[in-house]
C-alpha atoms as a PDB file:
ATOM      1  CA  UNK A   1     -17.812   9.637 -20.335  1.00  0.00           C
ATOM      2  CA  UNK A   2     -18.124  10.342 -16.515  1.00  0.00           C
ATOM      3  CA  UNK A   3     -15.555   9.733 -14.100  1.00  0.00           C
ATOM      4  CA  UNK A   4     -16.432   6.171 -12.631  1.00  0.00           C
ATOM      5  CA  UNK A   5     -15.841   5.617  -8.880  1.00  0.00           C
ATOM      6  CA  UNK A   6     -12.990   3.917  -7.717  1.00  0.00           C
ATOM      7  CA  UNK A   7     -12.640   1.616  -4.689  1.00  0.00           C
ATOM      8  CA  UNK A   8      -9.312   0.087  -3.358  1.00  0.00           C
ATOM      9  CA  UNK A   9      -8.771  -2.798  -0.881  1.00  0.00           C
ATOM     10  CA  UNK A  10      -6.321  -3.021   1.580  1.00  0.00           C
ATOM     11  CA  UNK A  11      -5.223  -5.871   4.100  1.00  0.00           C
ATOM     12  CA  UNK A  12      -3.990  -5.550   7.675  1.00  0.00           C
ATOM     13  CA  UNK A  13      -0.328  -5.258   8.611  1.00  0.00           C
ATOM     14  CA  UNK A  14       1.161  -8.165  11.192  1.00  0.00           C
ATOM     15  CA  UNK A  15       4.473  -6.354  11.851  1.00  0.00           C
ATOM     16  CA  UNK A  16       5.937  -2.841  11.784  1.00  0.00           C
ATOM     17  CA  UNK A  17       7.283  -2.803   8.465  1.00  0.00           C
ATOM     18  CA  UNK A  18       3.918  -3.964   6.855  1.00  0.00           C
ATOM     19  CA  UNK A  19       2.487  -0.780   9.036  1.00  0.00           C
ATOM     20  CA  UNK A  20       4.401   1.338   7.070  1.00  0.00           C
ATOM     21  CA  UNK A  21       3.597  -0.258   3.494  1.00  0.00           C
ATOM     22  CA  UNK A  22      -0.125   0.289   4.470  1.00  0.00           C
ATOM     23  CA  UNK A  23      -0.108   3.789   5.475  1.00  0.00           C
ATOM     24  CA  UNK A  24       2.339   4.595   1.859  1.00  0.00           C
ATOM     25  CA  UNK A  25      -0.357   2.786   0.074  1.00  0.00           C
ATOM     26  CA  UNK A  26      -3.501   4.776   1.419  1.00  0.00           C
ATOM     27  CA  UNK A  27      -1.605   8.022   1.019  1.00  0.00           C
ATOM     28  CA  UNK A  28      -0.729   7.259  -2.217  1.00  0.00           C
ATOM     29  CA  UNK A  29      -4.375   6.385  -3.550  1.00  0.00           C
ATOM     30  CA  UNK A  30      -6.275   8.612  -1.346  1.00  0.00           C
ATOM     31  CA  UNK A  31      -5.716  11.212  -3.811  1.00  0.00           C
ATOM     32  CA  UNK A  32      -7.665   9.683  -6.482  1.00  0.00           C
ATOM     33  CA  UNK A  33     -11.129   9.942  -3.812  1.00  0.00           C
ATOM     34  CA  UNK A  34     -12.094   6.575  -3.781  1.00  0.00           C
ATOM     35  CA  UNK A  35     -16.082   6.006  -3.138  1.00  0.00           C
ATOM     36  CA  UNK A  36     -14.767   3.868  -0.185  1.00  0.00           C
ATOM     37  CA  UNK A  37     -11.699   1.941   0.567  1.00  0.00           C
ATOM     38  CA  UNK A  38     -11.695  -1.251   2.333  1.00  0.00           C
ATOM     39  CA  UNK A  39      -9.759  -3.827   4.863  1.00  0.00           C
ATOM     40  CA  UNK A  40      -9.872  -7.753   4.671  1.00  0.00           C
ATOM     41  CA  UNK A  41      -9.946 -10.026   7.409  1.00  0.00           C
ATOM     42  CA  UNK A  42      -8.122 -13.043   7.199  1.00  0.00           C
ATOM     43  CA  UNK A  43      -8.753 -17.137   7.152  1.00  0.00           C
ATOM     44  CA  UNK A  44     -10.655 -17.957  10.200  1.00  0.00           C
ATOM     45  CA  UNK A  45     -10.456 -14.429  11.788  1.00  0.00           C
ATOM     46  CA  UNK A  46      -7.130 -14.892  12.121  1.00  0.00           C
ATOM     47  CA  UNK A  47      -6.806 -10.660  11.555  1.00  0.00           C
ATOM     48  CA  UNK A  48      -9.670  -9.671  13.485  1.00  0.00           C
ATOM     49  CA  UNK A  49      -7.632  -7.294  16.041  1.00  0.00           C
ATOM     50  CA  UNK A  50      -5.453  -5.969  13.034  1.00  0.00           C
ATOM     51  CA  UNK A  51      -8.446  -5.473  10.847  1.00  0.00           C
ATOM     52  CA  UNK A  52     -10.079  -3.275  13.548  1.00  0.00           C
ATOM     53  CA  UNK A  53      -7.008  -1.345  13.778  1.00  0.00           C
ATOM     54  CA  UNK A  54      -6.287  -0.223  10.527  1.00  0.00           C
ATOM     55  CA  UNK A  55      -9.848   0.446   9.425  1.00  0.00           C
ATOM     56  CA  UNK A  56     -10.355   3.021  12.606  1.00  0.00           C
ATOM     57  CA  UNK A  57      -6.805   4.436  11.915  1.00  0.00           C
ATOM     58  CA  UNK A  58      -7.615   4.590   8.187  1.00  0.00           C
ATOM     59  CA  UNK A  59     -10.593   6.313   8.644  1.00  0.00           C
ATOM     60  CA  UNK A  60      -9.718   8.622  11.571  1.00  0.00           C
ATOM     61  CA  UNK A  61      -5.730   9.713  10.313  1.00  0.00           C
ATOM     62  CA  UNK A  62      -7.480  10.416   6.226  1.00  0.00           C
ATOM     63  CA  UNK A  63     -11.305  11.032   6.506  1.00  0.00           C
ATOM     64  CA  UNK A  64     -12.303   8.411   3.778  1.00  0.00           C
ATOM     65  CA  UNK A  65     -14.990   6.042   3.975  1.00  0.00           C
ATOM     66  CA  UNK A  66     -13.638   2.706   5.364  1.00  0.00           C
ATOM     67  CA  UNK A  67     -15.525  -0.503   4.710  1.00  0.00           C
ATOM     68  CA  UNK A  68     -14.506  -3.218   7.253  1.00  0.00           C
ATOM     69  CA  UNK A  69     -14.787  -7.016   5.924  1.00  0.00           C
ATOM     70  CA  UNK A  70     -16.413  -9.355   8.643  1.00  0.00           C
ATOM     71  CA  UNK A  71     -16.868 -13.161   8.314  1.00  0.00           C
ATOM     72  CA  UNK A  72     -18.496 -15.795  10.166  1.00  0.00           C
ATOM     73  CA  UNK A  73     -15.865 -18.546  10.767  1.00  0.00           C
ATOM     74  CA  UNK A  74     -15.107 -19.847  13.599  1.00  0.00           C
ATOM     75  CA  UNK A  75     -16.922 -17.280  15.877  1.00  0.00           C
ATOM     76  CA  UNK A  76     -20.490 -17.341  17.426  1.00  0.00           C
ATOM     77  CA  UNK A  77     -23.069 -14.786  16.075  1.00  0.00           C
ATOM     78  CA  UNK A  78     -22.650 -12.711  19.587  1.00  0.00           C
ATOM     79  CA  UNK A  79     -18.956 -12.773  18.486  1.00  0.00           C
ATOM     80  CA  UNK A  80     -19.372 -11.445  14.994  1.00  0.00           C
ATOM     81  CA  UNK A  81     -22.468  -9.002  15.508  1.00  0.00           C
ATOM     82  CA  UNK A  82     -19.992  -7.686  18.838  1.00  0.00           C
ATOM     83  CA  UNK A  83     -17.503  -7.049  16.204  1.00  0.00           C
ATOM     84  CA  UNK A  84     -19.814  -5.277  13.895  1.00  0.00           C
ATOM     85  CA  UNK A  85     -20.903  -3.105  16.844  1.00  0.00           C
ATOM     86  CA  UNK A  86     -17.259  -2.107  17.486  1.00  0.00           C
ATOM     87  CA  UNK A  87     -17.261  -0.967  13.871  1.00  0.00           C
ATOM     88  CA  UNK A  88     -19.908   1.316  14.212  1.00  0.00           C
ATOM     89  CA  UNK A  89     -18.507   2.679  17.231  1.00  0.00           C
ATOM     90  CA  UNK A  90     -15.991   3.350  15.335  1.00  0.00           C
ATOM     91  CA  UNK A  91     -18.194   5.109  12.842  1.00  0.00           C
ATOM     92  CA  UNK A  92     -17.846   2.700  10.186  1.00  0.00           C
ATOM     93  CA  UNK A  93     -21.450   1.488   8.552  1.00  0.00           C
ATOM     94  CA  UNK A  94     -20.193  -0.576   5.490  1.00  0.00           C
ATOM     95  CA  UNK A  95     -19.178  -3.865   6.055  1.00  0.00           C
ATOM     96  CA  UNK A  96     -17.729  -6.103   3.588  1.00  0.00           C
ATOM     97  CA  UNK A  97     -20.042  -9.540   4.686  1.00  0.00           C
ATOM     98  CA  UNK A  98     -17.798 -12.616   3.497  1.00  0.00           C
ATOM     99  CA  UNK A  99     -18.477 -16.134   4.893  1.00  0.00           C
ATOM    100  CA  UNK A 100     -14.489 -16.760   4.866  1.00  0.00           C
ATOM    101  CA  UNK A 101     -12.251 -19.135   4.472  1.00  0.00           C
ATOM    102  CA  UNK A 102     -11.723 -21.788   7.056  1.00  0.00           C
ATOM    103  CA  UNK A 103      -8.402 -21.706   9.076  1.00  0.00           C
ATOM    104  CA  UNK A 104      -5.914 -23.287   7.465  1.00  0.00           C
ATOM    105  CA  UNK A 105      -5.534 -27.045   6.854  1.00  0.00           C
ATOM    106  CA  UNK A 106      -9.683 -27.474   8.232  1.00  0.00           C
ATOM    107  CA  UNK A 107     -10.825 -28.128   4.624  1.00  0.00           C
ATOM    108  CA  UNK A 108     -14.245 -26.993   3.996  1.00  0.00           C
ATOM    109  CA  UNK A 109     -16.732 -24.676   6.147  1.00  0.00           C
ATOM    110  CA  UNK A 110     -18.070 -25.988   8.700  1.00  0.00           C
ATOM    111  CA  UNK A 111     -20.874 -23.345  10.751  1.00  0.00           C
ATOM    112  CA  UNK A 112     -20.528 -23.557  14.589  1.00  0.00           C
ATOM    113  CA  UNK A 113     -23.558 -24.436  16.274  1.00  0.00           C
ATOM    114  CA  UNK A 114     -24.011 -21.132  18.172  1.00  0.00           C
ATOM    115  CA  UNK A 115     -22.270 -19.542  14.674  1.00  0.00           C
ATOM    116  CA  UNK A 116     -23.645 -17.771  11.502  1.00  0.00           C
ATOM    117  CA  UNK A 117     -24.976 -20.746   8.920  1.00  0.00           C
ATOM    118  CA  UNK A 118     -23.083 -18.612   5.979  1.00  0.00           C
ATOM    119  CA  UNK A 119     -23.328 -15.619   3.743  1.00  0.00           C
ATOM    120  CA  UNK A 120     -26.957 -15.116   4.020  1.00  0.00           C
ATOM    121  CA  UNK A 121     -27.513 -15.703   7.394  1.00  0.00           C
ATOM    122  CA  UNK A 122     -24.603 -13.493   8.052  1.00  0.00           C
ATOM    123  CA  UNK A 123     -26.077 -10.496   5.490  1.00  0.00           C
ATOM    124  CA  UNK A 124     -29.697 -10.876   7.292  1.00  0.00           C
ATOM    125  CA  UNK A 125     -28.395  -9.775  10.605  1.00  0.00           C
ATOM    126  CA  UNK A 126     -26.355  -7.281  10.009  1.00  0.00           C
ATOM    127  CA  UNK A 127     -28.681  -5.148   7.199  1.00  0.00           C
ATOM    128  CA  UNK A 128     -31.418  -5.694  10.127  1.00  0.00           C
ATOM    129  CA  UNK A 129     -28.840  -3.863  12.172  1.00  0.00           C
ATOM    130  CA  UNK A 130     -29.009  -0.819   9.545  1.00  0.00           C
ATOM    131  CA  UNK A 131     -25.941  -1.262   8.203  1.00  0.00           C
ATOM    132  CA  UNK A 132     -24.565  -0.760   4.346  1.00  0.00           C
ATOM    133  CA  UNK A 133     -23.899  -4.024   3.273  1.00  0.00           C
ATOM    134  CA  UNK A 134     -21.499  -5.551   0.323  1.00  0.00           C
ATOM    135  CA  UNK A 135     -21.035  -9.201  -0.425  1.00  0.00           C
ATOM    136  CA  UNK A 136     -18.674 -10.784  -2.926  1.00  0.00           C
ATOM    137  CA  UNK A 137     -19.676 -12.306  -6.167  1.00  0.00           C
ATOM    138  CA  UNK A 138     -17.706 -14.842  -8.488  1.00  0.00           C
ATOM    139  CA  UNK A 139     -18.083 -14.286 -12.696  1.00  0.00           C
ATOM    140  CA  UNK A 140     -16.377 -17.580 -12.766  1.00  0.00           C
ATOM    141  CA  UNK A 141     -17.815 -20.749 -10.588  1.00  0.00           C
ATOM    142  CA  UNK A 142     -17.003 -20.580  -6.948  1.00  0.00           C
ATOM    143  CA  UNK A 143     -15.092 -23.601  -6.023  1.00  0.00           C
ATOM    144  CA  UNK A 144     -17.322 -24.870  -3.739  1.00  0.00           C
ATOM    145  CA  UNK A 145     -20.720 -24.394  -5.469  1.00  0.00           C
ATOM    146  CA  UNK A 146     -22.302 -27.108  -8.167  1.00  0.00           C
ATOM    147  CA  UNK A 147     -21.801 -25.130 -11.067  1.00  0.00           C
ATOM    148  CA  UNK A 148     -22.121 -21.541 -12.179  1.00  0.00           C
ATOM    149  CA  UNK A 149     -26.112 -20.972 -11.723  1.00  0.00           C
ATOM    150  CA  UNK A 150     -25.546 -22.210  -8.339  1.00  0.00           C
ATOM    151  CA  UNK A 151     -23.165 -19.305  -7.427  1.00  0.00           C
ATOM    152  CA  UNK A 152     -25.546 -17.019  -9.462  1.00  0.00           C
ATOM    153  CA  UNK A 153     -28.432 -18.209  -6.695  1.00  0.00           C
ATOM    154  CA  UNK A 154     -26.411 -17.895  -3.756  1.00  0.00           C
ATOM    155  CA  UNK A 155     -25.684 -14.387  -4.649  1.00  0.00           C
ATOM    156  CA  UNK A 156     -29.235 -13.323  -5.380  1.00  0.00           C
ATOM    157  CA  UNK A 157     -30.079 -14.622  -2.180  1.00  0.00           C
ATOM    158  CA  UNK A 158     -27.511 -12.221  -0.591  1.00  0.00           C
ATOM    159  CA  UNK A 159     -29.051  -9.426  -2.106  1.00  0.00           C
ATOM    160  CA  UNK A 160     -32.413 -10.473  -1.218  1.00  0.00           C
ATOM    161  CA  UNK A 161     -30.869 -10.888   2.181  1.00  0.00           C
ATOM    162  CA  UNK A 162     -30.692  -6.893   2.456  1.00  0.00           C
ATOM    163  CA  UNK A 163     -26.936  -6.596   0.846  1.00  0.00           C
ATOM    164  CA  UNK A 164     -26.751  -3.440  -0.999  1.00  0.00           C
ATOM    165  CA  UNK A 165     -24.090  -4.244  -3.670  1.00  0.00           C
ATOM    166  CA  UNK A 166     -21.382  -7.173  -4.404  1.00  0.00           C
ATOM    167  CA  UNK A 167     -18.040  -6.799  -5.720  1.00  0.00           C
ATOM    168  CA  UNK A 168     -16.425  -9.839  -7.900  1.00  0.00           C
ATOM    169  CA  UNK A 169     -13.742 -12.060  -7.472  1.00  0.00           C
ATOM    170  CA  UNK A 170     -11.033 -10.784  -9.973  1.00  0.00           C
ATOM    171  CA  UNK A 171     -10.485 -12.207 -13.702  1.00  0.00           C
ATOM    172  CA  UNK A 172      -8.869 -11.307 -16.687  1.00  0.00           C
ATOM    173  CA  UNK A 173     -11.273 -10.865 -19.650  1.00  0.00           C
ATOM    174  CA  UNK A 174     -13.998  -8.147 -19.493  1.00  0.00           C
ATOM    175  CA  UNK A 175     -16.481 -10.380 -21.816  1.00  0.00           C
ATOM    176  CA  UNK A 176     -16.056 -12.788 -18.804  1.00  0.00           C
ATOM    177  CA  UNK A 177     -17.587 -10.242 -16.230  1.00  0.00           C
ATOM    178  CA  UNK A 178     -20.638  -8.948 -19.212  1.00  0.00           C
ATOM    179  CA  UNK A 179     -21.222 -12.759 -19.469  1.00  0.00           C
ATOM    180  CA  UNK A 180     -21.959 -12.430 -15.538  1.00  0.00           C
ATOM    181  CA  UNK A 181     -23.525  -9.544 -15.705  1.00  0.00           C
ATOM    182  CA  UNK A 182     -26.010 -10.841 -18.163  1.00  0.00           C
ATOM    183  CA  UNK A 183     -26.586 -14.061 -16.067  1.00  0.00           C
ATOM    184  CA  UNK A 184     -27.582 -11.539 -13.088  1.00  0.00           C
ATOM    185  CA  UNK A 185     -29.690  -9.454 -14.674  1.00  0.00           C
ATOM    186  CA  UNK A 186     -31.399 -12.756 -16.251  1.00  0.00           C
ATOM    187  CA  UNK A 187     -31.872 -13.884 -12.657  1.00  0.00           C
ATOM    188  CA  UNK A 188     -33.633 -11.174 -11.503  1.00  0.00           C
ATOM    189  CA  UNK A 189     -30.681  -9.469 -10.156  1.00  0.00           C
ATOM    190  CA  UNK A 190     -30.626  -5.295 -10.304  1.00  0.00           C
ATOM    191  CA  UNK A 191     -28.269  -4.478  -7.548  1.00  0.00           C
ATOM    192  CA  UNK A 192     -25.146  -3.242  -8.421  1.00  0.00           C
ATOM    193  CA  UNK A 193     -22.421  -5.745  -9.309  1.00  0.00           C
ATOM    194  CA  UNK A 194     -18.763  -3.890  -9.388  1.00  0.00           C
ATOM    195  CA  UNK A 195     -15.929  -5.406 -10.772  1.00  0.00           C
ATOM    196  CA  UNK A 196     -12.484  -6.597  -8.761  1.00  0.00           C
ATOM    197  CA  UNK A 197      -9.903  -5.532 -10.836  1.00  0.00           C
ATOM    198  CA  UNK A 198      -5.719  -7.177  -9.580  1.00  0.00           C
ATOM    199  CA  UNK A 199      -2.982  -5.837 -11.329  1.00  0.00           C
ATOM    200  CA  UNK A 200      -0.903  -8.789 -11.382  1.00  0.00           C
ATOM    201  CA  UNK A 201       2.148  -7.499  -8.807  1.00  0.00           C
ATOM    202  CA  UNK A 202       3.506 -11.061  -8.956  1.00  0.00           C
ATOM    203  CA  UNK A 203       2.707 -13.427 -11.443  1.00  0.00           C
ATOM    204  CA  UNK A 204       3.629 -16.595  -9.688  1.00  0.00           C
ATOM    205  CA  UNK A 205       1.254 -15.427  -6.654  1.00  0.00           C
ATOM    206  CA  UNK A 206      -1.469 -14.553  -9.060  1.00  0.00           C
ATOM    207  CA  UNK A 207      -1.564 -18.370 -10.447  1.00  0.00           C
ATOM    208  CA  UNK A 208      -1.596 -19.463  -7.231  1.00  0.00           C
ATOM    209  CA  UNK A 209      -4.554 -17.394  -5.937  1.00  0.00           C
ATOM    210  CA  UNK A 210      -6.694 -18.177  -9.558  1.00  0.00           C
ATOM    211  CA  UNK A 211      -6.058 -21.815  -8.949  1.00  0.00           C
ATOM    212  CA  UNK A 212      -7.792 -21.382  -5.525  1.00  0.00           C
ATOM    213  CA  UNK A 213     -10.373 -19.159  -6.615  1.00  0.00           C
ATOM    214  CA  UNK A 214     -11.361 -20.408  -9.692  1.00  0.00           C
ATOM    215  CA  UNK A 215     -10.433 -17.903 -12.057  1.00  0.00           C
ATOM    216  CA  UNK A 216      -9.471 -18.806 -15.327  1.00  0.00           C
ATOM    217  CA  UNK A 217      -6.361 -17.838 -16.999  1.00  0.00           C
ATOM    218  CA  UNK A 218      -5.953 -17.313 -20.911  1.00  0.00           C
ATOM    219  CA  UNK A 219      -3.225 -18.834 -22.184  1.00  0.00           C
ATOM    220  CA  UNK A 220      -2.009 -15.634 -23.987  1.00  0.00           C
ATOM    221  CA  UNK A 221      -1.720 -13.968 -20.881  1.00  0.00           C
ATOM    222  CA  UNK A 222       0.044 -16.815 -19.070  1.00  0.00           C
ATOM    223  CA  UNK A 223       2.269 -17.172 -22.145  1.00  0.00           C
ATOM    224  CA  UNK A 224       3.241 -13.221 -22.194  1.00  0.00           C
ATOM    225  CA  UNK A 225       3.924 -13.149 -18.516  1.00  0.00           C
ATOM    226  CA  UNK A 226       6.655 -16.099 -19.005  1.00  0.00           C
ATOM    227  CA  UNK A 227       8.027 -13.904 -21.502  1.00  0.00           C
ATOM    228  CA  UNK A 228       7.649 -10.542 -19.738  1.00  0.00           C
ATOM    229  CA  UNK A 229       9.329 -11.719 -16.459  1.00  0.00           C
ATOM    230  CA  UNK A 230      12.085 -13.297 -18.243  1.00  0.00           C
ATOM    231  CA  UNK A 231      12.491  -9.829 -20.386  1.00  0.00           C
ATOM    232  CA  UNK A 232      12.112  -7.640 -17.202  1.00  0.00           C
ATOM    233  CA  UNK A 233       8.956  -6.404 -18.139  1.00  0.00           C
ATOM    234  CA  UNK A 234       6.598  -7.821 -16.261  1.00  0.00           C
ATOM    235  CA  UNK A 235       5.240  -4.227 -14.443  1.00  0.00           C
ATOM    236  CA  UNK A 236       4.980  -2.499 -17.771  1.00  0.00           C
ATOM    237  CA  UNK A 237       2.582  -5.434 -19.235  1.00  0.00           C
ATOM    238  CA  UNK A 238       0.336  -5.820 -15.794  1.00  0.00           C
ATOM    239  CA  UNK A 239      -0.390  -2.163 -16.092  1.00  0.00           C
ATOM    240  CA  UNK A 240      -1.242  -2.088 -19.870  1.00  0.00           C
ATOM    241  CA  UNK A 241      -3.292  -5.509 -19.574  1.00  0.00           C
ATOM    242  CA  UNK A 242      -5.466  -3.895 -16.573  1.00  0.00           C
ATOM    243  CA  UNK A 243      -5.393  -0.640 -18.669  1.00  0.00           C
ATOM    244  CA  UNK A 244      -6.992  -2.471 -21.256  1.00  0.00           C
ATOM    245  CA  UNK A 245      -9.459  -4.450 -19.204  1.00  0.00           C
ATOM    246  CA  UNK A 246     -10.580  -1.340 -17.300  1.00  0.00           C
ATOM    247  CA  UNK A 247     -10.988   0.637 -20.508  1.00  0.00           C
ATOM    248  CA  UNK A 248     -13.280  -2.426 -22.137  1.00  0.00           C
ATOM    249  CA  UNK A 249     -15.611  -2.561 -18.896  1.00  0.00           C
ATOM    250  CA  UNK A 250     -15.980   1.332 -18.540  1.00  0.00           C
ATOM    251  CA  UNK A 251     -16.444   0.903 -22.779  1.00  0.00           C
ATOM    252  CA  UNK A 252     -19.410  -1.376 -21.413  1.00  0.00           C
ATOM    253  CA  UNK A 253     -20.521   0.573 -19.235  1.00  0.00           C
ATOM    254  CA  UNK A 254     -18.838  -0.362 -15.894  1.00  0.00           C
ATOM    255  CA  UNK A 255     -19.220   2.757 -13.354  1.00  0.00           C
ATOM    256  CA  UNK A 256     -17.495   1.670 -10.583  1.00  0.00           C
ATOM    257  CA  UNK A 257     -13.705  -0.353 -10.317  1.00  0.00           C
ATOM    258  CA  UNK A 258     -12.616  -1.932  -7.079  1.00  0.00           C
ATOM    259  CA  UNK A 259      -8.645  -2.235  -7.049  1.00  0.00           C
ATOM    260  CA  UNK A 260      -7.587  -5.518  -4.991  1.00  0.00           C
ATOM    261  CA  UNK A 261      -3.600  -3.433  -4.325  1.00  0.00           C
ATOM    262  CA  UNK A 262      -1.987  -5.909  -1.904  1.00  0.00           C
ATOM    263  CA  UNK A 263      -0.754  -2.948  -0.204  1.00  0.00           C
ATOM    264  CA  UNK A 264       1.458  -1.943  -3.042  1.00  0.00           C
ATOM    265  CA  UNK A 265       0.335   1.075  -5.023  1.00  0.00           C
ATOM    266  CA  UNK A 266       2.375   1.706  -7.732  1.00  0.00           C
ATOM    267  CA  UNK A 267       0.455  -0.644 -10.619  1.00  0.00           C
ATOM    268  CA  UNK A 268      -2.823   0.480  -9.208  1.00  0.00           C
ATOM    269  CA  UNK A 269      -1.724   4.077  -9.553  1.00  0.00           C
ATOM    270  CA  UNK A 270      -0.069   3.703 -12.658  1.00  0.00           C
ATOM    271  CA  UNK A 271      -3.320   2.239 -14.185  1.00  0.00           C
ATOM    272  CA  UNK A 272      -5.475   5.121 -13.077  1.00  0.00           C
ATOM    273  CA  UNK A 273      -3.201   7.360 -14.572  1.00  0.00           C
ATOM    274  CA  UNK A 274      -3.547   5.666 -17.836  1.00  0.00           C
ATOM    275  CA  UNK A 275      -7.011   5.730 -17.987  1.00  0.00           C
ATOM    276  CA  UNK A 276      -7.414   9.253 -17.273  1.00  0.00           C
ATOM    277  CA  UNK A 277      -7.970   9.332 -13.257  1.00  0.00           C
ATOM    278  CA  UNK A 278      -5.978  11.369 -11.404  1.00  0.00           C
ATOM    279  CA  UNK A 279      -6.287  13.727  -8.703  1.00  0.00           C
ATOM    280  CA  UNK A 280      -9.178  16.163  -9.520  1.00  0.00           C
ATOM    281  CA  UNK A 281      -9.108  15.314 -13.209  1.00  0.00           C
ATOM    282  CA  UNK A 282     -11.798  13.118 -14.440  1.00  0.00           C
ATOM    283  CA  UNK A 283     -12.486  11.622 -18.387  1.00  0.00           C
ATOM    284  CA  UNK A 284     -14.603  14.521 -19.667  1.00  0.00           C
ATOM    285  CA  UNK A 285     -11.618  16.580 -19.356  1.00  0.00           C
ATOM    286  CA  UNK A 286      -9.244  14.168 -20.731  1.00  0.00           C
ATOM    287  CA  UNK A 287     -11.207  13.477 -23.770  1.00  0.00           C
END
């Protein structure tokens, strides 16, 4: 088996300390060479300053290939294509196209009149602008859409858009991303689809952000997280559940993992290690 690629998202700090948490967690997974790392943005463009900040300080202070996130709420199109300009001032060509989540407490998206409609609209103008674009997909149905072939739709029309690849909301069973992947190809889809992968840092937070997302949870995992936490082993399961779920996809032949880390290494790291992936090693020599 070949080493697959690994990809690992960050977020933008809003004080000092959080500054300092970042720049421990890059230098702590740039060993591994990630394909690309990448920075979010946050509801409404709330981080669009911050975002800019890290990803050219990322980029300039370690050499890796940063992937900036860009949405289209509440901004005009001049706004957001201004924005993606600054990137690639900054010598940054992959952007992470998201539509976003509305600011909070403004319900659902609504496009500005001068804005981007959505998604599409948003991946349209910026592949026509040459650059390397990556949109998000959901194996489980999107809050928002109808049902399940809905979000399956939306994401071929990304791709037919000019996006390049899409990386997936996270989940917890690896038969639930095949079942996607089965649906895509079924729809037409060939572009590559890489898995999210969140080792659970916080299981509280975790519910939280499936309940929002849509991610189902299986009630053995819920059940052995109660368990864990109250036992004081809460780390030791997340990293040998996302062990296991890494080792099934790469078993199905996954090539590529994308690490959501919160800015906190350690599980990440810990889970690479257990597969086999560390620092100049890959899983031909460790087999």
């Amino acid at each position: 088996m070949t080493r697959p690629a690994l990809s690992f998202e960050f977020f933008p700090p809003k004080s000092l300390p959080q500054s300092f948490r970042l720049w421990d967690c890059v230098t702590a997974l740039a060993p591994l060479a990630p394909d690309f790392v990448s920075v979010t943005y946050g509801a409404g463009g709330t981080t669009r300053k911050l975002t800019h900040e890290a990803v050219q300080a990322i980029g300039a202070q370690t050499g890796l290939d940063v992937a900036a996130h860009l949405t289209c709420v509440e901004a005009s199109r001049d706004e957001t294509l201004g924005i993606a300009e600054e990137y690639r001032k900054a010598g940054v060509d992959r952007i992470v196209a998201l539509r976003g989540d509305p600011p909070k407490g403004a319900g659902r998206f609504v496009a500005r009149p001068d804005g981007f409609s959505g998604s599409v609209d948003l991946v349209e103008a910026l592949a026509g602008r040459g650059f390397d674009v990556t949109v998000g997909a959901y194996p489980e149905k999107h809050p928002d859409a109808a049902d399940h072939s809905a979000d399956i739709e939306h994401l071929k029309r990304k791709l037919d858009a000019g996006a390049d690849t899409a990386i997936t909301q996270f989940f917890f069973e690896a038969e639930t991303f095949f079942r996607f992947r089965d649906a895509c190809e079924k729809a037409g889809i060939d572009a590559p689809i890489i898995p999210g992968i969140l080792p659970v840092e916080n299981w509280a937070g975790t519910r939280r952000f499936a309940e929002a997302c849509g991610t189902s949870i299986p009630q053995v995992v819920a059940d052995a997280f109660e368990t864990a936490e109250r036992d004081g082993g809460a780390d030791l399961l997340a990293t040998a559940l996302a062990t296991e779920l890494c080792d099934d996809l790469l078993s199905g032949g996954v090539e590529h993992l994308h690490f959501y880390t919160l800015n906190k290494p350690d599980l990440t790291r810990d889970v690479c290690h257990a597969l086999g992936l560390t620092p100049g090693v890959s899983l031909q020599n460790v087999a």
